[in-house]
Protein backbone atom coordinates (compact mmCIF):
# COMPACT_ATOMS: atom_id res chain seq x y z
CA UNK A 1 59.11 149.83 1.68
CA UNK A 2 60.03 152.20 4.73
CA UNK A 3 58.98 149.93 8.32
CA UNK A 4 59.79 152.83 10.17
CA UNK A 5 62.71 152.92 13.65
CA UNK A 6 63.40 149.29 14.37
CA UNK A 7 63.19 147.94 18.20
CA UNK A 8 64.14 145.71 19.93
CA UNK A 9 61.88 143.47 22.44
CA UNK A 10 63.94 142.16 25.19
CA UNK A 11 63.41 138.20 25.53
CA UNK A 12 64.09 136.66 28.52
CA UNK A 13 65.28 133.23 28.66
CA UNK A 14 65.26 131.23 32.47
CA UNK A 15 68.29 130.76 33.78
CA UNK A 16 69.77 134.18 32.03
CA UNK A 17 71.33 136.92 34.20
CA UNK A 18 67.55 138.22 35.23
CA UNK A 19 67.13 135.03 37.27
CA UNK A 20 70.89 135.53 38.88
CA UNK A 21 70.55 138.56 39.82
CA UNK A 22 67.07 137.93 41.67
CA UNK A 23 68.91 134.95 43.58
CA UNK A 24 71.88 137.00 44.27
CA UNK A 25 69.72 139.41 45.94
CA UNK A 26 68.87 137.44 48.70
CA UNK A 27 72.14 136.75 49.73
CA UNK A 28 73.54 133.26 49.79
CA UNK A 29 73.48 133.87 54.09
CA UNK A 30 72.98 130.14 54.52
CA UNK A 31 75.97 129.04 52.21
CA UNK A 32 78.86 131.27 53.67
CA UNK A 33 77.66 130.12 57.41
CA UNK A 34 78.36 126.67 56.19
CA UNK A 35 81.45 127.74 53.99
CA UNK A 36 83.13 129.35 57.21
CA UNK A 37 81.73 126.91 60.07
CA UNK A 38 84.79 125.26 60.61
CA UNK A 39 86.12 128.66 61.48
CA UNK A 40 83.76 128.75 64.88
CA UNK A 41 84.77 125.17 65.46
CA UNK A 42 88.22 125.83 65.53
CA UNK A 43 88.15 128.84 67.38
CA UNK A 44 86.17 127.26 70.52
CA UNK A 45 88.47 124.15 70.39
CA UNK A 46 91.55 126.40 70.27
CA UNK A 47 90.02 128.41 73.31
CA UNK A 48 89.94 124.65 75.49
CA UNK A 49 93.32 123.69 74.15
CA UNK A 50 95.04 126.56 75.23
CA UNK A 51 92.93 126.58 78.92
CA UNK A 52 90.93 130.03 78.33
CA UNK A 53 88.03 129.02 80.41
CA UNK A 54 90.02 127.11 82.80
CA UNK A 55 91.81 129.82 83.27
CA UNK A 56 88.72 132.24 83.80
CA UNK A 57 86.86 129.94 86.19
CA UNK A 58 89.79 129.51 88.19
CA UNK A 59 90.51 132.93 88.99
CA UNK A 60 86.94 133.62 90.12
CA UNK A 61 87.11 137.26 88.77
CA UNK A 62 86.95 138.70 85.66
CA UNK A 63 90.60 139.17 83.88
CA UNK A 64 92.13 141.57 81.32
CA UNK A 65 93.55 140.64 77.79
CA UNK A 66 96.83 141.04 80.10
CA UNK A 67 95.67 138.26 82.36
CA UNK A 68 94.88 135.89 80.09
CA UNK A 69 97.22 136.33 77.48
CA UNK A 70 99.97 135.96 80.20
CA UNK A 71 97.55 132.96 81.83
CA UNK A 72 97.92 130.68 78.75
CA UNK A 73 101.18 131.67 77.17
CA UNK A 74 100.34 133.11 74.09
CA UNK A 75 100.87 136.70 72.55
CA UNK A 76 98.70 139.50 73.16
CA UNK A 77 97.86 140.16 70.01
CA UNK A 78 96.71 136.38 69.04
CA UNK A 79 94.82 136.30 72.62
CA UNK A 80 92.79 139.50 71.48
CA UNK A 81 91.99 137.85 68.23
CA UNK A 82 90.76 134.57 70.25
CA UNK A 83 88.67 136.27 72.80
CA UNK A 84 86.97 139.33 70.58
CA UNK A 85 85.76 135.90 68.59
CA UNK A 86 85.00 133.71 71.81
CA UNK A 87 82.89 136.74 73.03
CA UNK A 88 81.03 136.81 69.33
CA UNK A 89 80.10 133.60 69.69
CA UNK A 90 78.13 133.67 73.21
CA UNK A 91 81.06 131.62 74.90
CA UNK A 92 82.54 134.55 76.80
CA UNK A 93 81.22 138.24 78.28
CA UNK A 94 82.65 141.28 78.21
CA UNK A 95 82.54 144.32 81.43
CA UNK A 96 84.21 146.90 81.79
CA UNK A 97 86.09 148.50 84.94
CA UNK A 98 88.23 152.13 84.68
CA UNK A 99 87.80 151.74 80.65
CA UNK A 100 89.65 148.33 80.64
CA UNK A 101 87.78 145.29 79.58
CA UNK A 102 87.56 142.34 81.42
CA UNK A 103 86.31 138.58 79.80
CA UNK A 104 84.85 135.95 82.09
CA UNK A 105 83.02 133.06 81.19
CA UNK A 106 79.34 132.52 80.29
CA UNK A 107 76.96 130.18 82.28
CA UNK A 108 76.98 127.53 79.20
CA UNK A 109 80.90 127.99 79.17
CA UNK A 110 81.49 127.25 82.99
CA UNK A 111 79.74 124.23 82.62
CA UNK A 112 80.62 122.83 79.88
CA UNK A 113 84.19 124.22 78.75
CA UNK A 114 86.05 124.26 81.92
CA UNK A 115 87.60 120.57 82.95
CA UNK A 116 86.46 120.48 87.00
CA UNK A 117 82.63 120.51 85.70
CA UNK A 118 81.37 116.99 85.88
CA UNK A 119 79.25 117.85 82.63
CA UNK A 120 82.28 118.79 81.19
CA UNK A 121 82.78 118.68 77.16
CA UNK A 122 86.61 119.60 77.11
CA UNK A 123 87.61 116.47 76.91
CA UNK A 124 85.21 115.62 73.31
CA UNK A 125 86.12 119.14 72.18
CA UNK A 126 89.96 117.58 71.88
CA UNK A 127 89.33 114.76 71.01
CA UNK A 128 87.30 116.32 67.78
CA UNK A 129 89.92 118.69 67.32
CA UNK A 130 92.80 116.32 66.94
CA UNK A 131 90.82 113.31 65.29
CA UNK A 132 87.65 113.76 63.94
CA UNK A 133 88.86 117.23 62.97
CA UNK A 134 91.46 115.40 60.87
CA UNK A 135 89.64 112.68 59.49
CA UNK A 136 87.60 115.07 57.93
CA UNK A 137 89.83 116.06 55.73
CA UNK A 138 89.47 113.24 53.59
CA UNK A 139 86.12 113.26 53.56
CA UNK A 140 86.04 113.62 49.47
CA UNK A 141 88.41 109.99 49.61
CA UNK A 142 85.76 108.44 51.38
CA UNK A 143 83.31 109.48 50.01
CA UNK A 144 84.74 108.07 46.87
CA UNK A 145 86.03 105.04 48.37
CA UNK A 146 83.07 104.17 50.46
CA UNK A 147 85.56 103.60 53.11
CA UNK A 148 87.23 105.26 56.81
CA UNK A 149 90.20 107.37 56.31
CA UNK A 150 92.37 106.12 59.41
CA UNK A 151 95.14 105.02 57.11
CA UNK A 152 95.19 108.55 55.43
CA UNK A 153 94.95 110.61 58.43
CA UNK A 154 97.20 108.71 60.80
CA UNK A 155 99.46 105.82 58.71
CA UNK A 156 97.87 103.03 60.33
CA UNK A 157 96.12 99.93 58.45
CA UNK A 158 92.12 99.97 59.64
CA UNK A 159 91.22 96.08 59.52
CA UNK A 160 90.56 95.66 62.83
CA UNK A 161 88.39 99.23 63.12
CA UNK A 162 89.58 99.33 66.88
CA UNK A 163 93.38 98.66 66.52
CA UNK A 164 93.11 101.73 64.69
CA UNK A 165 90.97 103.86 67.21
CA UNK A 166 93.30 102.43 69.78
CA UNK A 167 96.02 103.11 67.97
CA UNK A 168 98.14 103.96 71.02
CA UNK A 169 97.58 104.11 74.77
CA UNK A 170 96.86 108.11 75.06
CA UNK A 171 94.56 107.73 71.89
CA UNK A 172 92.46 104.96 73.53
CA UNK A 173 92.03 107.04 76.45
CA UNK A 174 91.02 110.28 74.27
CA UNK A 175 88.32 107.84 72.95
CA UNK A 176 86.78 106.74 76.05
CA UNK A 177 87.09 110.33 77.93
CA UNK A 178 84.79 111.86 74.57
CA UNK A 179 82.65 108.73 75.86
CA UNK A 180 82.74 109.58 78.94
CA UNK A 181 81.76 113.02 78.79
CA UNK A 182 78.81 112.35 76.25
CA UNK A 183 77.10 109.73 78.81
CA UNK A 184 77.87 112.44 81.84
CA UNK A 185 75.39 114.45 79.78
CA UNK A 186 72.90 112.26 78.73
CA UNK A 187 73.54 109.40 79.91
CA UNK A 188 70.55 109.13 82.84
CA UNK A 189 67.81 109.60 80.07
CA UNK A 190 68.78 107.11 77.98
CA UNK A 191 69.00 104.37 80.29
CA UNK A 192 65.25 106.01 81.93
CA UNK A 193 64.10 105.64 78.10
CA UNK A 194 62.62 102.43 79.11
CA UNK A 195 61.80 100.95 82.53
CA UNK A 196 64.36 98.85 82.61
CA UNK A 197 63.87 98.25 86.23
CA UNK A 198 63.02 93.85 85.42
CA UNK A 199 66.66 93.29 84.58
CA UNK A 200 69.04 92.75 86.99
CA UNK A 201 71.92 91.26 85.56
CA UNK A 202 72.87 93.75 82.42
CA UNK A 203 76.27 93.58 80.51
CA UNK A 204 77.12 96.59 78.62
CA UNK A 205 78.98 95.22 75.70
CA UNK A 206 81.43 97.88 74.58
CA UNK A 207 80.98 99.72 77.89
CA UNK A 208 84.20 101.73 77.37
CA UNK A 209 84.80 103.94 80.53
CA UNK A 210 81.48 102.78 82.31
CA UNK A 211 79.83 105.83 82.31
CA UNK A 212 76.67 104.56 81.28
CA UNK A 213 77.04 101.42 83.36
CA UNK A 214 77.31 103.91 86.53
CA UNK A 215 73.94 105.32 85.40
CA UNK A 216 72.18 102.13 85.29
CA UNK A 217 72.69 100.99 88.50
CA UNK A 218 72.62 104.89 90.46
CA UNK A 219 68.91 104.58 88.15
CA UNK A 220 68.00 101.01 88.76
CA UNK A 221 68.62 99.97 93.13
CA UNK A 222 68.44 96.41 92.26
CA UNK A 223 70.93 95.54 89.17
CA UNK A 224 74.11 94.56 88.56
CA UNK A 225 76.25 95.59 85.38
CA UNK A 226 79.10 94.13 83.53
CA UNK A 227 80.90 95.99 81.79
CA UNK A 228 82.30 93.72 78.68
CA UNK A 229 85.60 95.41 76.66
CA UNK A 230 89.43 94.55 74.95
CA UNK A 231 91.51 93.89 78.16
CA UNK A 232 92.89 97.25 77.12
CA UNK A 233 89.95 98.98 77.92
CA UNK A 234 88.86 97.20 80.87
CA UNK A 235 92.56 98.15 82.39
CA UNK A 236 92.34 101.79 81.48
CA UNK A 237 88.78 102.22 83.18
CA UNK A 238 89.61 100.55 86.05
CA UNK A 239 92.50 103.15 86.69
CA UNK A 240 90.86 106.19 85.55
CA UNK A 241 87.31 106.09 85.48
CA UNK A 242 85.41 103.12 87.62
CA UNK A 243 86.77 103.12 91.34
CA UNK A 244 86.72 99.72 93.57
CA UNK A 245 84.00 101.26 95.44
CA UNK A 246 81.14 100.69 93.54
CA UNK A 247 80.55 96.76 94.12
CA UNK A 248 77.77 96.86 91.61
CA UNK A 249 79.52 97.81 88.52
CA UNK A 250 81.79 94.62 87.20
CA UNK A 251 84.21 93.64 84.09
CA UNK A 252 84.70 91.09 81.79
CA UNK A 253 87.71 91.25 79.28
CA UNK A 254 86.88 90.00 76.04
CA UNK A 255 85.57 90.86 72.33
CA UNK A 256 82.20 90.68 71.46
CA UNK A 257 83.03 88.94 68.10
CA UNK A 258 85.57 86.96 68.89
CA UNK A 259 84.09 85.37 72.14
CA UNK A 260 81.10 83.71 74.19
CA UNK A 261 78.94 86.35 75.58
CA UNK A 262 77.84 85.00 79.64
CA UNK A 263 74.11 84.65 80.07
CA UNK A 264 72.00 87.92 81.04
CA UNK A 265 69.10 89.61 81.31
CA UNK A 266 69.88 92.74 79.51
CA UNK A 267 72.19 93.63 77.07
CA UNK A 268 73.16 97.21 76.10
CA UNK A 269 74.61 98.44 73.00
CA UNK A 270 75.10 102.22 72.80
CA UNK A 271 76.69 103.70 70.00
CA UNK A 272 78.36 100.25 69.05
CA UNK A 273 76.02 98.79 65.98
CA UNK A 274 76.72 102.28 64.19
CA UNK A 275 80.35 100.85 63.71
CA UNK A 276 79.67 97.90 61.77
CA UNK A 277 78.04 97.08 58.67
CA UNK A 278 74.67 95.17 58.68
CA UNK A 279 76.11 91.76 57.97
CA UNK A 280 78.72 92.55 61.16
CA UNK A 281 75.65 93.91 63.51
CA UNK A 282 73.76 90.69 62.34
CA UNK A 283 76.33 88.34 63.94
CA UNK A 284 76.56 90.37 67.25
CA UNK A 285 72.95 91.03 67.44
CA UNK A 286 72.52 87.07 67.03
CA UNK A 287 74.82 86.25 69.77
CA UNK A 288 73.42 88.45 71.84
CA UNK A 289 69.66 86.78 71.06
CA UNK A 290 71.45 83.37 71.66
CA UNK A 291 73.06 84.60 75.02
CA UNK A 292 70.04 86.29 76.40
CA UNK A 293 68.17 84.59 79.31
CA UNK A 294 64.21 83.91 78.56
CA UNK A 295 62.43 87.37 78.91
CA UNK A 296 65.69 89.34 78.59
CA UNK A 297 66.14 91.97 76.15
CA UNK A 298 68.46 93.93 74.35
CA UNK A 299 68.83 98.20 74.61
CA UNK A 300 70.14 99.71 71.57
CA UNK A 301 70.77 103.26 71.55
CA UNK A 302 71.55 105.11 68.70
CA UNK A 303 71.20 108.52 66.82
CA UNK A 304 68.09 107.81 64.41
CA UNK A 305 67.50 109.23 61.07
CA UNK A 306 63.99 110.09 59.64
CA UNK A 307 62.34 107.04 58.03
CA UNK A 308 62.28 109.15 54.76
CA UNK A 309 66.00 110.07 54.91
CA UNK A 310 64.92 113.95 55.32
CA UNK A 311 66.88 114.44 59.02
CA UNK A 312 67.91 115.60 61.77
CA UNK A 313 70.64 117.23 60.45
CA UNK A 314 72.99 115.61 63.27
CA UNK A 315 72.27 112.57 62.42
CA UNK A 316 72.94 112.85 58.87
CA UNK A 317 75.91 114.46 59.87
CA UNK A 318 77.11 111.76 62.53
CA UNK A 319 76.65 109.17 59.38
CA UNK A 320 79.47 110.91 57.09
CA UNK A 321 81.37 110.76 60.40
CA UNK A 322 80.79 107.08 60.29
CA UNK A 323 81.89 106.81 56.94
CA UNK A 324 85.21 108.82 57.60
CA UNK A 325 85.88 107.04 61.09
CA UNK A 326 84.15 102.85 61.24
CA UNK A 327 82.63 100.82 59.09
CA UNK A 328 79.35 101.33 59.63
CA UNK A 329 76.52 104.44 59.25
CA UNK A 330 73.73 105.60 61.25
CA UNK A 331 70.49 104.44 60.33
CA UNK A 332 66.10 104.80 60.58
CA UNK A 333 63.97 102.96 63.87
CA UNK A 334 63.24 100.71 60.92
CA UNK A 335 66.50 99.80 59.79
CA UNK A 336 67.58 99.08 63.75
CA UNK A 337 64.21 96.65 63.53
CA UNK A 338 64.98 94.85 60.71
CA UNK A 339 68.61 94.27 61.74
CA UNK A 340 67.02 93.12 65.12
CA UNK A 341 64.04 90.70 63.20
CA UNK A 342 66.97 89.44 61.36
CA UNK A 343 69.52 87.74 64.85
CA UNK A 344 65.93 86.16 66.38
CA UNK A 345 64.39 89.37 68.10
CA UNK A 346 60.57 89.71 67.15
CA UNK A 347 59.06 92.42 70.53
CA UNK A 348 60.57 95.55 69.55
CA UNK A 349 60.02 98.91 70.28
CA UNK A 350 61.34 102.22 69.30
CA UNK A 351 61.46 105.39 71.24
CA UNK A 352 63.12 108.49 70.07
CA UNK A 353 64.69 110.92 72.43
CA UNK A 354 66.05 114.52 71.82
């Protein structure tokens, strides 16, 4: 029996080439930002290392390719490269004078890429470049290994999580200028977080170059701060970053584990709890409660994640960064709380900043 022409229906099936080709049509924007981000980071620390805005706010005029190229000692063609991209990413401007070009810097740039700014960032744009940068590279190993990557990345044993960090004199000083520089910036608002204006004898445990230490007492008349480190660290900020002037700010040599803590009002722990594991923040957070004078308190500060896990991004980020640099991870209010409930403290309170 004749059925007449045959056709044929087209069926289609999810996930078949209909479905790509809708998706590719969007344009996967989002994914080659993040595939090629490492290319912006890279080209602004390259611009610091070599002393391209440095050079620019020195000469207080706009230069030519000419000018700079010759001003940092590199080749004119490379220099090009490096500023055409500097000035695509908003960190230089371009003018032009008798059809030559001349760069200068931005407003964001002169204040926080050149070295003479006291906001400046220089010195934690290096000090990602030529650790953190590196570190990252075995991310996937730690990831895997659920552990830092020190031994990897440098050849040195990570046991003690600070003989690594301070792996060598210049190293420890890298650490403590990114410091530094991060509690220049924001350094005023998180010791303002809280009126902290009851406590007048605060150690910072940790304190590193005293940065924060020199906010507390320029925010609060009437304290006094300690600032408690390795011996190491005490002698390096004493010679490079808290003068004999300031007859408020003190230091005690010591480790926080490994020693008494002296009796205060306040202690502060910024960005140190992130570095251990919770059984490790337990014991500190303990001798803290036990040191602490009746009505004094402990300040934590720390980047928060969401309660649900969902964000910020930075956050997020800053906890693979734990788990490729320390032992320990960034974590909720709650998490802080519970860690706190745990060593004896039972009045807390959370605030979260920007």
């Amino acid at each position: 029996m004749d059925e007449g022409p045959q056709k044929s229906v087209p069926v289609e099936m999810p996930g078949t080439t209909t479905d790509i080709n809708t998706a590719a049509a969007a344009y996967p924007r989002k994914i080659l930002d993040y595939m090629e981000g490492f290319l912006i980071s890279k080209t602004l620390f390259t611009a610091c290392e070599l002393g391209v805005f440095d050079l620019l706010a020195s000469s207080q005029r706009p230069l030519s390719l000419e000018d700079v190229a010759q001003g940092i000692g590199a080749s004119l063609d490379g220099t090009e490269r490096l500023l055409a991209a500097c000035t695509g990413l908003d960190l230089l401007k371009t003018h032009t004078l008798d059809r030559q070009v001349l760069y200068s810097n931005t407003e964001q740039s002169r204040v926080y890429l050149t070295e003479s700014s006291p906001v400046s960032l220089t010195q934690s744009i290096r000090y990602s470049s030529n650790t953190i940068y590196l570190c990252w590279h075995y991310l996937s190993d730690a990831v895997r290994e659920g552990k830092n990557q020190y031994e990897k990345a440098f050849g040195v044993k990570s046991e003690d999580l600070f003989e690594a960090l301070y792996r060598s004199e210049e190293e420890m000083v890298k650490f403590m200028q990114l410091m530094n520089s991060i509690w220049n910036i924001c350094g005023r608002d998180v010791v303002t977080a809280f009126d902290l204006s009851t406590f007048t004898t605060i150690y910072d445990l940790g304190g590193c170059s005293g940065a924060l230490a020199k906010q507390c007492v320029l925010a609060y008349p009437k304290c006094n701060v300690t600032i408690f480190d390795l011996p190491k660290v005490v002698k390096t900020s004493r010679e490079h970053f808290v003068s004999g002037d300031n007859q408020r700010i003190s230091f005690h040599e010591g480790d926080f584990f490994k020693h008494a803590l002296p009796e205060a009002d306040l202690y502060i722990l910024a960005r140190i709890l992130h570095d251990w594991t919770d059984e490790r923040s337990i014991e500190l957070l303990t001798k803290v409660h036990r040191a602490c004078r009746p009505g004094g308190g402990v300040l934590v500060v720390e980047a928060l994640l969401c309660e649900d896990g969902s964000g910020p991004l930075t956050a997020q980020l800053y906890s693979l960064n734990m788990l490729v640099q320390t032992e320990g991870k960034e974590r909720t209010g709650a998490e802080y709380a519970a860690l706190l409930n745990a060593s004896g403290f039972h009045s807390i309170q959370v605030r979260a900043g920007n």
